[in-house]
C-alpha atoms as a PDB file:
ATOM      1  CA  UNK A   1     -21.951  12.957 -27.071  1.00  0.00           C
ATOM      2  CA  UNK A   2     -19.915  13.541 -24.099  1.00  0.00           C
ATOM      3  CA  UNK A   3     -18.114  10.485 -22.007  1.00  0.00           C
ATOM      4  CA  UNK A   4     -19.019  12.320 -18.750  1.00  0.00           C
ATOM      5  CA  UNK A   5     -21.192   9.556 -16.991  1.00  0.00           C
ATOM      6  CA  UNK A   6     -24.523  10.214 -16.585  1.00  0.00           C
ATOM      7  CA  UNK A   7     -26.244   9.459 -13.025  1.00  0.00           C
ATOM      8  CA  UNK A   8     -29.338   7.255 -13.162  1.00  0.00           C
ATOM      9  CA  UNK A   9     -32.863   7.893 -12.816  1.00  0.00           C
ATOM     10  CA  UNK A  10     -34.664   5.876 -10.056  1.00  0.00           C
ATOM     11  CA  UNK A  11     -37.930   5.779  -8.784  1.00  0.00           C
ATOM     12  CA  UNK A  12     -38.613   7.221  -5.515  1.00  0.00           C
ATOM     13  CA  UNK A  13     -41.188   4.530  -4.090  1.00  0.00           C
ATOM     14  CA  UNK A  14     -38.978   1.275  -3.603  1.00  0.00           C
ATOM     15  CA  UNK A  15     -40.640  -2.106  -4.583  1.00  0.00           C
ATOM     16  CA  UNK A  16     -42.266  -4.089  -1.380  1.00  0.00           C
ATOM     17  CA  UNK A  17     -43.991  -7.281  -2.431  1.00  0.00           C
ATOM     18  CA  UNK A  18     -47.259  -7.711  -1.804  1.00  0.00           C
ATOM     19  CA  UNK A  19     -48.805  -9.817   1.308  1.00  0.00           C
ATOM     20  CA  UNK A  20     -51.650 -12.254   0.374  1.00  0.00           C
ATOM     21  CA  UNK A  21     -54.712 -10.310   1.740  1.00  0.00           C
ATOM     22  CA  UNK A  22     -57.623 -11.947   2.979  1.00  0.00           C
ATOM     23  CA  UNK A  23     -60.880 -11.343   0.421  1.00  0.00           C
ATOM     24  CA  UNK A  24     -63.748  -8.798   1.753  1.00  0.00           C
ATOM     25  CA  UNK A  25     -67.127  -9.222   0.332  1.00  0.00           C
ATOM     26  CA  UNK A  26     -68.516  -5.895  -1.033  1.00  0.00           C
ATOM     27  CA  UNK A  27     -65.071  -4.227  -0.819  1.00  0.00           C
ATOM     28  CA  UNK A  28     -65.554  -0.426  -2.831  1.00  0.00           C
ATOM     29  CA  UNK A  29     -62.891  -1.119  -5.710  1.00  0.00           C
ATOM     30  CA  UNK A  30     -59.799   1.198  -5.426  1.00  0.00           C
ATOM     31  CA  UNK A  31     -59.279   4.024  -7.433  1.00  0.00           C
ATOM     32  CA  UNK A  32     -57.096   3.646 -10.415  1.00  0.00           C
ATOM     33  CA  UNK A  33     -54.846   6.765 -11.641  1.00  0.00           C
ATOM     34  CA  UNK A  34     -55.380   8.102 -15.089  1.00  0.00           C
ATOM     35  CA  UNK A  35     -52.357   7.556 -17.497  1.00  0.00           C
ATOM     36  CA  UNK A  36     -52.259  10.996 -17.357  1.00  0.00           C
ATOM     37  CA  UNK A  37     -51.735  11.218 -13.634  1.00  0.00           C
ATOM     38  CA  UNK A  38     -49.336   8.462 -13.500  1.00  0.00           C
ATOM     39  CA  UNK A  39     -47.229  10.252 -16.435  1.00  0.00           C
ATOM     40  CA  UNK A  40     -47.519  13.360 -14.504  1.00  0.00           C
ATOM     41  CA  UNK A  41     -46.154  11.973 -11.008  1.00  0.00           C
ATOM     42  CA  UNK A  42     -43.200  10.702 -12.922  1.00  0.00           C
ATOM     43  CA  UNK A  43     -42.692  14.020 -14.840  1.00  0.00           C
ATOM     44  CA  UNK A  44     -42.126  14.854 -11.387  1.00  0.00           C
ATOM     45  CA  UNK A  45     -40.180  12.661  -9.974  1.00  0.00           C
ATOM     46  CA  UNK A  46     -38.104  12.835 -12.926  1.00  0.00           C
ATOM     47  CA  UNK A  47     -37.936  16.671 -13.003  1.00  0.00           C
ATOM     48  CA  UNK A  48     -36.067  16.720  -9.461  1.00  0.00           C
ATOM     49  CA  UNK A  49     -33.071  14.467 -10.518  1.00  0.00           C
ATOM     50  CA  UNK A  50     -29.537  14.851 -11.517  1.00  0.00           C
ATOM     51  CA  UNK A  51     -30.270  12.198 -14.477  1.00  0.00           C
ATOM     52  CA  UNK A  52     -32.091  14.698 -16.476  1.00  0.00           C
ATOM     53  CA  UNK A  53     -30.192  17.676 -16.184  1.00  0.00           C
ATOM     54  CA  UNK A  54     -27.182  16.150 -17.410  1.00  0.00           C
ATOM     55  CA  UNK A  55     -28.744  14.678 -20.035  1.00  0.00           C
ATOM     56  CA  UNK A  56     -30.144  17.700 -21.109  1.00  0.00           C
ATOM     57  CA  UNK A  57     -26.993  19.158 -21.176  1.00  0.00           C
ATOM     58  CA  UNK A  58     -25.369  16.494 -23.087  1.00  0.00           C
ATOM     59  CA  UNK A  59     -28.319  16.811 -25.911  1.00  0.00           C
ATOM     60  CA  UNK A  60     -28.148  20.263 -25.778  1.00  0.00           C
ATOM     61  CA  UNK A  61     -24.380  20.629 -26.657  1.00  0.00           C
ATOM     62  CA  UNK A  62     -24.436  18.113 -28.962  1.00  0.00           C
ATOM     63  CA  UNK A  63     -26.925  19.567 -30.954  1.00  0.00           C
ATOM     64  CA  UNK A  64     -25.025  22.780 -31.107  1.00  0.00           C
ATOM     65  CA  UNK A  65     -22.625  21.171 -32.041  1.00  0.00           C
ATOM     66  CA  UNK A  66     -23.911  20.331 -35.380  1.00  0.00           C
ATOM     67  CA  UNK A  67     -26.114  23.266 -35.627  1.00  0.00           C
ATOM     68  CA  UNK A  68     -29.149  21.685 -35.295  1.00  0.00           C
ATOM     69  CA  UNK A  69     -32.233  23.397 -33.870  1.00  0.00           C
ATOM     70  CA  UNK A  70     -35.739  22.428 -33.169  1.00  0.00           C
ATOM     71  CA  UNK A  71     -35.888  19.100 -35.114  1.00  0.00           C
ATOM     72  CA  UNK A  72     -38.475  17.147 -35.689  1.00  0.00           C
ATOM     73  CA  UNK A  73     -38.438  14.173 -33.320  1.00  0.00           C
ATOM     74  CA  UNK A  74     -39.441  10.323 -33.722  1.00  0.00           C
ATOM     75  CA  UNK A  75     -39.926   7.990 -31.059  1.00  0.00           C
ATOM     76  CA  UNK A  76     -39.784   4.105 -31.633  1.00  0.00           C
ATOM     77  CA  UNK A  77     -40.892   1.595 -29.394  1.00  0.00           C
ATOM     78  CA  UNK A  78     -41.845   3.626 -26.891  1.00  0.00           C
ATOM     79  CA  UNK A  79     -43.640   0.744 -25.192  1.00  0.00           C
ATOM     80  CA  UNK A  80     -47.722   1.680 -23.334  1.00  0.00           C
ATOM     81  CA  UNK A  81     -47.392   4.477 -21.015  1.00  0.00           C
ATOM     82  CA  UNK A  82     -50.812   3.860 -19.663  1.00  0.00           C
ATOM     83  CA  UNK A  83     -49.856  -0.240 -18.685  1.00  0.00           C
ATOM     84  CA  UNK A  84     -46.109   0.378 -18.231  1.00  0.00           C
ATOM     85  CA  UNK A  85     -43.816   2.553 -15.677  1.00  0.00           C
ATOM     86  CA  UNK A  86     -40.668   2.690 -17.910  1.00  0.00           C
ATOM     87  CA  UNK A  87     -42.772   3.694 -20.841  1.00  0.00           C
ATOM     88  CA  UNK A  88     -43.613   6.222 -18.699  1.00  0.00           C
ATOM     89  CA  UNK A  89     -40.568   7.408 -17.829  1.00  0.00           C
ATOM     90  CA  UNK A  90     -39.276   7.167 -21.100  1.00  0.00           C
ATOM     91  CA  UNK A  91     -42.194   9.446 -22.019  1.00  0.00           C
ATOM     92  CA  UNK A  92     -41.300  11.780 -19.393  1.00  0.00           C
ATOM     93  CA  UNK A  93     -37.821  11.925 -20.152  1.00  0.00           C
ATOM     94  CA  UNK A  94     -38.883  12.824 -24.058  1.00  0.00           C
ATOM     95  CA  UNK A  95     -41.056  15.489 -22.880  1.00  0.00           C
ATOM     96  CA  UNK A  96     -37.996  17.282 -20.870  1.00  0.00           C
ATOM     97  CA  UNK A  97     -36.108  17.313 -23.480  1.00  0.00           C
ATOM     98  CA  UNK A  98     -38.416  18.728 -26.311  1.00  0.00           C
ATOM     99  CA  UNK A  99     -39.035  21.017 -24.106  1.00  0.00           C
ATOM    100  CA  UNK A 100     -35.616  22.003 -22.967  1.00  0.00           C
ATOM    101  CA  UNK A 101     -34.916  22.578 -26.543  1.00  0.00           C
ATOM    102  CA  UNK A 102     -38.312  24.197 -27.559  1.00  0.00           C
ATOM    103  CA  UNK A 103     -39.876  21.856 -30.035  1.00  0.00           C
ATOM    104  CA  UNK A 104     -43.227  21.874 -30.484  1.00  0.00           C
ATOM    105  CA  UNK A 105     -44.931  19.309 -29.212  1.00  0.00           C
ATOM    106  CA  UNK A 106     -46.957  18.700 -32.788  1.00  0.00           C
ATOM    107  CA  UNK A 107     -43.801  17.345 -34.286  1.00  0.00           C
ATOM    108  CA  UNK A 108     -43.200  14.498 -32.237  1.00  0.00           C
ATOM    109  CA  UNK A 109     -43.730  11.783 -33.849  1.00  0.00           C
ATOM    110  CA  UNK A 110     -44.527   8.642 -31.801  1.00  0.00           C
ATOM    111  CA  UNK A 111     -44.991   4.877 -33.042  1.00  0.00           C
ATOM    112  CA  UNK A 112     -44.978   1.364 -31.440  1.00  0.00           C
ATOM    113  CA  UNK A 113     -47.444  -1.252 -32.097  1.00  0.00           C
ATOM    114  CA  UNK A 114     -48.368  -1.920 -28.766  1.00  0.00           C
ATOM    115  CA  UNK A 115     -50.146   1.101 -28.571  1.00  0.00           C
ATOM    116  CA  UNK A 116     -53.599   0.735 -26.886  1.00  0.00           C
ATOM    117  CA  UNK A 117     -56.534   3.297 -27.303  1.00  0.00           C
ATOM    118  CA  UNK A 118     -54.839   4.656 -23.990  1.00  0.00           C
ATOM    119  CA  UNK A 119     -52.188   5.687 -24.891  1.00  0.00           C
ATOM    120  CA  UNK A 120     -53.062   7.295 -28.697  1.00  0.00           C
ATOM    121  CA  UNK A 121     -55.495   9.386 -26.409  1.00  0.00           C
ATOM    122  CA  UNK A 122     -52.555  10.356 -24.006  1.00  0.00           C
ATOM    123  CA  UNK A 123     -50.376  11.191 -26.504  1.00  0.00           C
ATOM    124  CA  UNK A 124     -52.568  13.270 -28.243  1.00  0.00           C
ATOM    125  CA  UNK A 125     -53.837  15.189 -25.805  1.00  0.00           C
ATOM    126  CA  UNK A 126     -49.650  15.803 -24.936  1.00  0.00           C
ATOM    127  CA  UNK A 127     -50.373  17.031 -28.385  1.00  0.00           C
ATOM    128  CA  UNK A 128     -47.982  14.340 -30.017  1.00  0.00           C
ATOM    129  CA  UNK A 129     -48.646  12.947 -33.465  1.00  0.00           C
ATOM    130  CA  UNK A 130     -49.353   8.757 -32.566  1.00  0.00           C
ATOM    131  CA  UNK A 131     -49.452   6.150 -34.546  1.00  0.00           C
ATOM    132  CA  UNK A 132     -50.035   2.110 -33.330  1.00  0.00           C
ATOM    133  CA  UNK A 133     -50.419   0.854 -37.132  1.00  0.00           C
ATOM    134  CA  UNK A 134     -48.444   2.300 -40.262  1.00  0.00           C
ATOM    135  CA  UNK A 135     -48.990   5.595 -40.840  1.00  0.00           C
ATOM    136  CA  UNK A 136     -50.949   6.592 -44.114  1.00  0.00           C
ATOM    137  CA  UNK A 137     -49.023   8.825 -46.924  1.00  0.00           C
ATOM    138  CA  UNK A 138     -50.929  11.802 -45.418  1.00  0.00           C
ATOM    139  CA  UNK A 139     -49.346  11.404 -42.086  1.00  0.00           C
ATOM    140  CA  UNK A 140     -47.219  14.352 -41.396  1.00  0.00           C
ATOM    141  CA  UNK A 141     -43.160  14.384 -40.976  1.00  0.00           C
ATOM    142  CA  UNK A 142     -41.212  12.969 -40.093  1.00  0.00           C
ATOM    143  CA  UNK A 143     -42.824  10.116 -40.401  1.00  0.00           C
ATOM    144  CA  UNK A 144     -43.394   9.090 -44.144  1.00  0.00           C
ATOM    145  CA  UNK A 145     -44.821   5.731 -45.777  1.00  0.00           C
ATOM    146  CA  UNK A 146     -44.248   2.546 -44.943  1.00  0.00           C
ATOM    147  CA  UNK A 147     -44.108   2.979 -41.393  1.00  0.00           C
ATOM    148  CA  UNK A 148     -42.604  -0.176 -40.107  1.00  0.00           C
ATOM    149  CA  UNK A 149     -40.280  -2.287 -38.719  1.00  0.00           C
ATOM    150  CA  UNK A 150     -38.000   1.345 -38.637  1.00  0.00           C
ATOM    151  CA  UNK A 151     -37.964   2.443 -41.810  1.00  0.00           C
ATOM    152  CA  UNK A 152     -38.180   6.131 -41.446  1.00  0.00           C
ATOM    153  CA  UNK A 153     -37.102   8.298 -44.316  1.00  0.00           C
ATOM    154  CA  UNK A 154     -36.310  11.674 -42.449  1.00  0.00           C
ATOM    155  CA  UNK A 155     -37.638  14.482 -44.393  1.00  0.00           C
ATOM    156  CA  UNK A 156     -35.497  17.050 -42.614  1.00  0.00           C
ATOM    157  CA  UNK A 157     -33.011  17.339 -39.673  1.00  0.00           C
ATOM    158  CA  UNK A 158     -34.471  14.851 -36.664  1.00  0.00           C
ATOM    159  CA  UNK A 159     -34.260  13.649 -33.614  1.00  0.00           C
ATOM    160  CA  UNK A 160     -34.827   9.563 -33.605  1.00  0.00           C
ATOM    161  CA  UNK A 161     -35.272   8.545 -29.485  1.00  0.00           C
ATOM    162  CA  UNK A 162     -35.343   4.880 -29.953  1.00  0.00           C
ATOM    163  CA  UNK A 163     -35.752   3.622 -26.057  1.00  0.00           C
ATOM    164  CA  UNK A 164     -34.282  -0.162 -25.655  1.00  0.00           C
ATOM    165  CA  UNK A 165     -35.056  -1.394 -29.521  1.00  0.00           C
ATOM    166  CA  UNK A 166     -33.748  -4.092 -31.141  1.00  0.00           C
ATOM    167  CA  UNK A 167     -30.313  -4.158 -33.461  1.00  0.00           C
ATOM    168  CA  UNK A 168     -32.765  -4.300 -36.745  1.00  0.00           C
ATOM    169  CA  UNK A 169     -34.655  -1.167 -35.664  1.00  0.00           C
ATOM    170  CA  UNK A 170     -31.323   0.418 -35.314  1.00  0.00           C
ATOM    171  CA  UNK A 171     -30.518  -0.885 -38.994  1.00  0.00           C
ATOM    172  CA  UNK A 172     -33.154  -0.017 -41.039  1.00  0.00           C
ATOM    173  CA  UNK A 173     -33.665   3.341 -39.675  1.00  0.00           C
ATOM    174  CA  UNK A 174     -29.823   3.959 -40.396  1.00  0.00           C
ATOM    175  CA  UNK A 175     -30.517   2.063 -44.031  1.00  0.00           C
ATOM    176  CA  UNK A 176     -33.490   3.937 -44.684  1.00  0.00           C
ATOM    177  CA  UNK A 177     -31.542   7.406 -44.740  1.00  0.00           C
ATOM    178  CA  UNK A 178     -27.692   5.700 -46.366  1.00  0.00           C
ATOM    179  CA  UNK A 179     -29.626   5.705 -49.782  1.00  0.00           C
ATOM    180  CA  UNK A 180     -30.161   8.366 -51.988  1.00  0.00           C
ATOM    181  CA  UNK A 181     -27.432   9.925 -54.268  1.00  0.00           C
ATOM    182  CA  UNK A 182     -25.534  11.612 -51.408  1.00  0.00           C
ATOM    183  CA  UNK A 183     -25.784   8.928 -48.640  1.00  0.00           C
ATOM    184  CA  UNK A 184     -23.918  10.898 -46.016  1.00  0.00           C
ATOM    185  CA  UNK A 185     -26.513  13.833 -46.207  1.00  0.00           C
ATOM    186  CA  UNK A 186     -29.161  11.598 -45.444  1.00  0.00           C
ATOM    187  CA  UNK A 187     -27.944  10.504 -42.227  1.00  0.00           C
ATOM    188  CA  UNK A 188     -26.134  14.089 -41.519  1.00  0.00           C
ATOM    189  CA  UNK A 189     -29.824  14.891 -40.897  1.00  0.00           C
ATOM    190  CA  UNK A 190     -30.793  12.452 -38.311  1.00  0.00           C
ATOM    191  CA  UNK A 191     -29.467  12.589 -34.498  1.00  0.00           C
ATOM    192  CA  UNK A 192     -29.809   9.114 -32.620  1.00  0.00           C
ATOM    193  CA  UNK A 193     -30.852   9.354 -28.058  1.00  0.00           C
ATOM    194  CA  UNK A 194     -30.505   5.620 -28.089  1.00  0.00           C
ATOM    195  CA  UNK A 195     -28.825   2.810 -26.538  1.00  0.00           C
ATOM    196  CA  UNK A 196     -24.784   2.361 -27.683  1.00  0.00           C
ATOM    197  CA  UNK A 197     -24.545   0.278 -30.687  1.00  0.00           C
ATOM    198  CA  UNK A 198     -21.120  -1.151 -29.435  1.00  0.00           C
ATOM    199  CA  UNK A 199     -23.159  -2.968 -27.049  1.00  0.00           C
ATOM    200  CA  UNK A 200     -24.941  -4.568 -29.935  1.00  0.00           C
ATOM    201  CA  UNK A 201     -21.697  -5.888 -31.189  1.00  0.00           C
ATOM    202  CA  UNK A 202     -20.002  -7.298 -28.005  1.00  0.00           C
ATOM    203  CA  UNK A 203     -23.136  -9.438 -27.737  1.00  0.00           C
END
């Protein structure tokens, strides 16, 4: 991808910590936002930022690139979108770019054991395919059996947006699509939006 630094994404409501409040009896209990409201305020907030056109930019040509069009796409360790902001924006920011580069929705493939009834609601009604546990042989690509601990045999060209995961994600995903009797092939298929894996090795 390109060396061109990308801006950040921040939040537009700085943190303020709380004052201790003094307890009222009978106090009507505050509204809580639906995941789906809090995803949708940071779709926003997202939309309106230099971050995310430059990254889509930088996806976009380096798909052409490699003349790769409207993979499939598989999220790990996404994190809970309905109990945690950046899994929200990391959400966010995989929904602008599917749909900068018109992929259907039904083959994004999501997966992260933390998953709570919440979220495999929210995702499906995005219209994602979600997954907290391993996915069953009849689970649709790209993910295929055993789904865990990253390795993901791609079934065709793919998109793997791995937010923040740990080096042995990273390996057995990369693993997982070196075998076969034409290694390279395997991982000529799969296109990594993930952290830098130098960083991994200066650590």
């Amino acid at each position: 991808m390109s060396s061109r630094e990308v801006p950040s994404f921040g939040y537009s409501d700085a943190f303020k910590p709380a004052r201790p409040r003094k307890k009222r009896n009978n106090r009507p209990a505050k509204d809580v936002p639906s995941p789906s409201a809090m995803l949708q305020r940071t779709m926003d907030e997202l939309s309106n930022t230099e971050c995310i056109r430059e990254c889509k930019r930088i996806v976009r040509e380096s798909l052409d690139a490699i003349h790769l069009q409207r993979p499939d796409v598989l999220c790990l360790g996404l994190g809970s979108p309905s109990a945690s902001r950046d899994a929200r924006a990391q959400l966010a920011f995989l929904l602008a770019i599917c749909d900068d580069l018109q992929i259907d929705r039904a083959h994004v493939s999501v997966y992260d054991p933390v998953f709570a009834a919440e979220d495999i609601a929210l995702l499906a009604a995005l219209g994602h395919v979600a997954a907290a546990a391993p996915a069953s042989a009849s689970c649709p690509p790209p993910l295929t059996p055993p789904v865990q601990h990253g390795r993901f045999r791609a079934a065709g060209p793919t998109v793997a947006f791995m937010p923040h995961c740990d080096l042995r994600l990273y390996e057995n995903l990369l693993r997982e699509n070196w075998s076969g009797a034409d290694p390279r092939a395997g991982l000529s298929q799969l296109v990594l939006i993930a952290n830098r894996l130098s960083d991994y090795a200066e650590r």
